[in-house]
Protein backbone atom coordinates (compact mmCIF):
# COMPACT_ATOMS: atom_id res chain seq x y z
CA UNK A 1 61.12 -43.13 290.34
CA UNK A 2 64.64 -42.11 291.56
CA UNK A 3 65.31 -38.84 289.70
CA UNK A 4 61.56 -37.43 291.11
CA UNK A 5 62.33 -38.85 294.51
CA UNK A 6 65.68 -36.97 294.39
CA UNK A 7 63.24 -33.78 293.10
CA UNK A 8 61.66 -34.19 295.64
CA UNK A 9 64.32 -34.47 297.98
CA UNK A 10 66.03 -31.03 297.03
CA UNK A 11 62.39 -29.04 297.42
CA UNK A 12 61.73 -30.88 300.74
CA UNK A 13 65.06 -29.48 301.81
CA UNK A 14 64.47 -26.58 300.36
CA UNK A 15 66.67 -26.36 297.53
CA UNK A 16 66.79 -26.26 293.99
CA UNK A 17 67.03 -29.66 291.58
CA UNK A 18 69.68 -29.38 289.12
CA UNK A 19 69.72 -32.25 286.48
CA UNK A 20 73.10 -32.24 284.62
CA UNK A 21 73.59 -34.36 280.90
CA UNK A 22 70.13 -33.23 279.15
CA UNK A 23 71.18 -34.04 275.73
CA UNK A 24 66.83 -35.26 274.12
CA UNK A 25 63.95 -33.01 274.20
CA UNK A 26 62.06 -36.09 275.40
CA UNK A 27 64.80 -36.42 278.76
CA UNK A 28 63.70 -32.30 279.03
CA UNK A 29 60.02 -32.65 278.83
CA UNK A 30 60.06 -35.63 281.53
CA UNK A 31 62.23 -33.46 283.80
CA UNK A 32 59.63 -30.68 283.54
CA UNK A 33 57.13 -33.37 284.30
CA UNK A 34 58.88 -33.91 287.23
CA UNK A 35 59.08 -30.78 288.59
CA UNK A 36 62.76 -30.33 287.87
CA UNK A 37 63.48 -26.11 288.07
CA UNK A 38 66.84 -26.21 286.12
CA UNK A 39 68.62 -28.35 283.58
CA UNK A 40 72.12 -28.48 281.85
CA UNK A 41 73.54 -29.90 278.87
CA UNK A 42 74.24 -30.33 275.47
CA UNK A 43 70.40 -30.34 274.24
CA UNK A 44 71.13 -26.62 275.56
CA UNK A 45 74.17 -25.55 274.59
CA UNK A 46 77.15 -26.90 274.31
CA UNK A 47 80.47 -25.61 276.17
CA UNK A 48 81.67 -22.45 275.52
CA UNK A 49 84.53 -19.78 276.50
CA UNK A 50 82.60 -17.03 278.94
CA UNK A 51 82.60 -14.25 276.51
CA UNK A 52 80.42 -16.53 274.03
CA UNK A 53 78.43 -17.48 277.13
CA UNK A 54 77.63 -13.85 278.30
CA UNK A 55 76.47 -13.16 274.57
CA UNK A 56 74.13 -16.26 274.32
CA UNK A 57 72.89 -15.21 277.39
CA UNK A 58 71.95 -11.90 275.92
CA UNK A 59 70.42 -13.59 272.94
CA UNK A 60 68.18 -15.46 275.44
C-alpha cells in the first residue's frame, strides 16, 4: 500500500516514479502492477564503469 501510494504520489505531481534496489523478477512484475515507469537495480544490471554502460545500452 505505501510504494503505490508513493506511485501515485509522483504521477499526481506530475513526475516520474523511480523504484531503486529491484534485485527479483517477482519485486519487477509487482512494480509494473503498480504502475511504476522506471526501475533500477541489480535484477538489471549490475554497476558498471560508463564505457560498459554506453555499450549495454547499445545492446538494448
Amino acid at each position: 500500500m505505501i510504494v503505490k501510494t508513493a506511485i501515485d504520489l509522483a504521477h499526481n505531481l506530475g513526475l516520474v516514479a523511480c523504484a531503486e534496489g529491484i534485485e527479483t523478477a517477482a519485486t519487477l512484475a509487482v512494480l509494473r502492477e503498480l504502475g511504476c515507469d522506471l526501475v533500477q537495480g541489480y535484477h538489471i544490471a549490475r554497476p558498471m564503469a560508463a564505457a560498459q554502460a554506453e555499450e549495454w545500452l547499445r545492446r538494448g
